[in-house]
Protein backbone atom coordinates (compact mmCIF):
# COMPACT_ATOMS: atom_id res chain seq x y z
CA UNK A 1 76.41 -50.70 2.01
CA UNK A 2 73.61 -53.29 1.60
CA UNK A 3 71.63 -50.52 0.54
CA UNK A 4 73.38 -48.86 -2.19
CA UNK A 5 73.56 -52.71 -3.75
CA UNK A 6 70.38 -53.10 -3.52
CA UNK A 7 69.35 -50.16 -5.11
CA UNK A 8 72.00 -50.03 -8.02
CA UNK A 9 70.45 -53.78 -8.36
CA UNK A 10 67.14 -52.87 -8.90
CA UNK A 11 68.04 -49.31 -10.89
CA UNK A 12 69.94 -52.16 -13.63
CA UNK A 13 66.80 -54.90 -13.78
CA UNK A 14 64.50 -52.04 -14.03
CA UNK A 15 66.21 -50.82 -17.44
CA UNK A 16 65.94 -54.24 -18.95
CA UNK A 17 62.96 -55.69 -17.45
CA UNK A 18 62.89 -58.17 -14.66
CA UNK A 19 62.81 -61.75 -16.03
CA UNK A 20 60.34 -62.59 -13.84
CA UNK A 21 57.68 -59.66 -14.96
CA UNK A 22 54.71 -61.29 -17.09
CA UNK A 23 53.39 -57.85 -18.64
CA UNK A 24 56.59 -57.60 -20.03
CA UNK A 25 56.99 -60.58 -21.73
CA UNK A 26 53.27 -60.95 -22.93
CA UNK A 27 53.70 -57.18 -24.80
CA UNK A 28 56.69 -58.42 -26.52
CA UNK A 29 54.39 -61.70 -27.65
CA UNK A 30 51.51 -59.23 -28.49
CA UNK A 31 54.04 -57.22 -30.79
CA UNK A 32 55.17 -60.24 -32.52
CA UNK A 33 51.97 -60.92 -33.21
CA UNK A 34 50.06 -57.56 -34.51
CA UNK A 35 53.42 -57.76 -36.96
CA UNK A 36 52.75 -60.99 -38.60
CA UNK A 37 49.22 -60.40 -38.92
CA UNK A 38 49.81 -57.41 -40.20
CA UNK A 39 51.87 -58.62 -42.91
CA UNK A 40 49.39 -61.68 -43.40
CA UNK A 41 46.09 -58.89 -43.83
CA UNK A 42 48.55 -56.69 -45.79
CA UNK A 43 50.33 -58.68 -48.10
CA UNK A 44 49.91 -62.24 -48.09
CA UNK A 45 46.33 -63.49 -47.83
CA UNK A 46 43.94 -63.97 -50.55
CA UNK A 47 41.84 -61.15 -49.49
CA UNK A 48 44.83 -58.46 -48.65
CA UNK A 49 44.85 -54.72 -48.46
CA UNK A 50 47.38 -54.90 -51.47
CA UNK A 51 45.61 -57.29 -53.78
CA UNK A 52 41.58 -55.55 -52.96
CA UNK A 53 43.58 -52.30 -53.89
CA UNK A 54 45.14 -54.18 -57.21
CA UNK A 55 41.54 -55.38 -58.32
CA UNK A 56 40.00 -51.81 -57.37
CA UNK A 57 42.63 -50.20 -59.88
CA UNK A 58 41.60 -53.20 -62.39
CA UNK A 59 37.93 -52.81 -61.51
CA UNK A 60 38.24 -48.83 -62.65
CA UNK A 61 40.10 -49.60 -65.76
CA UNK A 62 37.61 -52.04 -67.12
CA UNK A 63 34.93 -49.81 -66.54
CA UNK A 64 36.09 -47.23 -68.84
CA UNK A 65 36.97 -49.85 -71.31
CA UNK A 66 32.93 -50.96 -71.00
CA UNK A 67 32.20 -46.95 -71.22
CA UNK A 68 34.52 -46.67 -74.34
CA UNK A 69 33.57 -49.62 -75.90
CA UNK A 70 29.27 -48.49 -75.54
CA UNK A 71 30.02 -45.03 -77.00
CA UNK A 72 31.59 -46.68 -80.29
CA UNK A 73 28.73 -49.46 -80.34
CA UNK A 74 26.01 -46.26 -80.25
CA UNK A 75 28.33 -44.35 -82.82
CA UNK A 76 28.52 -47.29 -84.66
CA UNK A 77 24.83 -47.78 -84.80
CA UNK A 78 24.19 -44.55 -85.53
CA UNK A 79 26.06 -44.79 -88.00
CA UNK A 80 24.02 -48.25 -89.59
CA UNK A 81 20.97 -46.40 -89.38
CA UNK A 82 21.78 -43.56 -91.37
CA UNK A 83 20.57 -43.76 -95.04
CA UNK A 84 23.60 -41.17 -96.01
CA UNK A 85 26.37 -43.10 -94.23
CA UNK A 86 24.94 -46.64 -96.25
CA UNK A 87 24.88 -44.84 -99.57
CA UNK A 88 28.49 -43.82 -98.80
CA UNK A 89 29.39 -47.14 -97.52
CA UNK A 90 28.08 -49.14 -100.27
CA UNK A 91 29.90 -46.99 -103.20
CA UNK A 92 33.13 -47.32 -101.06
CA UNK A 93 32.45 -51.36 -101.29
CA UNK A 94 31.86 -51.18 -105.00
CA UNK A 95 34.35 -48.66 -105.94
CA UNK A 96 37.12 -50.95 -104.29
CA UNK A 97 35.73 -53.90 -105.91
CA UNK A 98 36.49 -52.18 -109.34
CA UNK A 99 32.63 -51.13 -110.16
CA UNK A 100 32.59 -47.13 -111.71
CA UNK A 101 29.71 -45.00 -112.47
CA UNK A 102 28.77 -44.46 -116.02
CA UNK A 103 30.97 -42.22 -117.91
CA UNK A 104 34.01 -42.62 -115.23
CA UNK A 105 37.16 -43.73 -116.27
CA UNK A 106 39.34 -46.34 -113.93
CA UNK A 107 42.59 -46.54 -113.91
CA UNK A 108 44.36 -49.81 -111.97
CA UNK A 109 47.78 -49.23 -110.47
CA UNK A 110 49.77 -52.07 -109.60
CA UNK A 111 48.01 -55.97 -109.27
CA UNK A 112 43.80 -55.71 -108.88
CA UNK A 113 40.99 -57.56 -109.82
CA UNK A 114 40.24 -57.97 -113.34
CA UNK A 115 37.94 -55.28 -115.42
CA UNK A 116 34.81 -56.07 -115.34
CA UNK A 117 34.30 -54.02 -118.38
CA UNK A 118 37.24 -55.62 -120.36
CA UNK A 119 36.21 -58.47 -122.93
């Protein structure tokens, strides 16, 4: 009868782990702590997974912004350079400042600038 005790004994401490068993116990310690450092390199640390991922995203976005913002400085200066696209620019200045070519009649809707040709 001793027997049968002693084996249904060891059959139940076997399921749960003998309380005397140090592997046991230093795995569940070793869990523990892959888990909180884990969440520490993952999500809470200056330099985690989530926020290098964040500034990579931000990183990408900026560049294009730098790539967008180069094309329309090299349209843009193009656009200086071109003798056609001053003329054009400097009749649009004077025409909205009221200034006609000879032989054009203007006619002001609503408030503007007074006629220079009026006296």
């Amino acid at each position: 009868m001793s027997d049968i005790e002693r084996r249904i004994q060891r059959h139940r401490l076997s399921r749960f782990a003998p309380p005397g068993d140090p592997v046991h116990r230093r795995l569940r310690w070793f869990w523990l702590l892959a888990l909180l450092w884990l969440v520490w390199t993952g999500l809470l640390s200056d330099h985690s997974f989530y926020r290098l991922w964040r500034l990579s995203a931000e990183q990408h976005r900026t560049q294009r912004e730098i790539e967008a913002t180069r094309a329309t400085l090299a349209r843009l200066d193009q656009e200086q350079r071109d003798p056609a696209a001053q003329r054009e620019r400097a009749e649009r200045l004077l025409r909205d400042n009221g200034m006609a070519r000879p032989g054009e009649i203007v006619y002001r809707i609503g408030s503007s600038p007074t006629d220079s040709l009026a006296r």
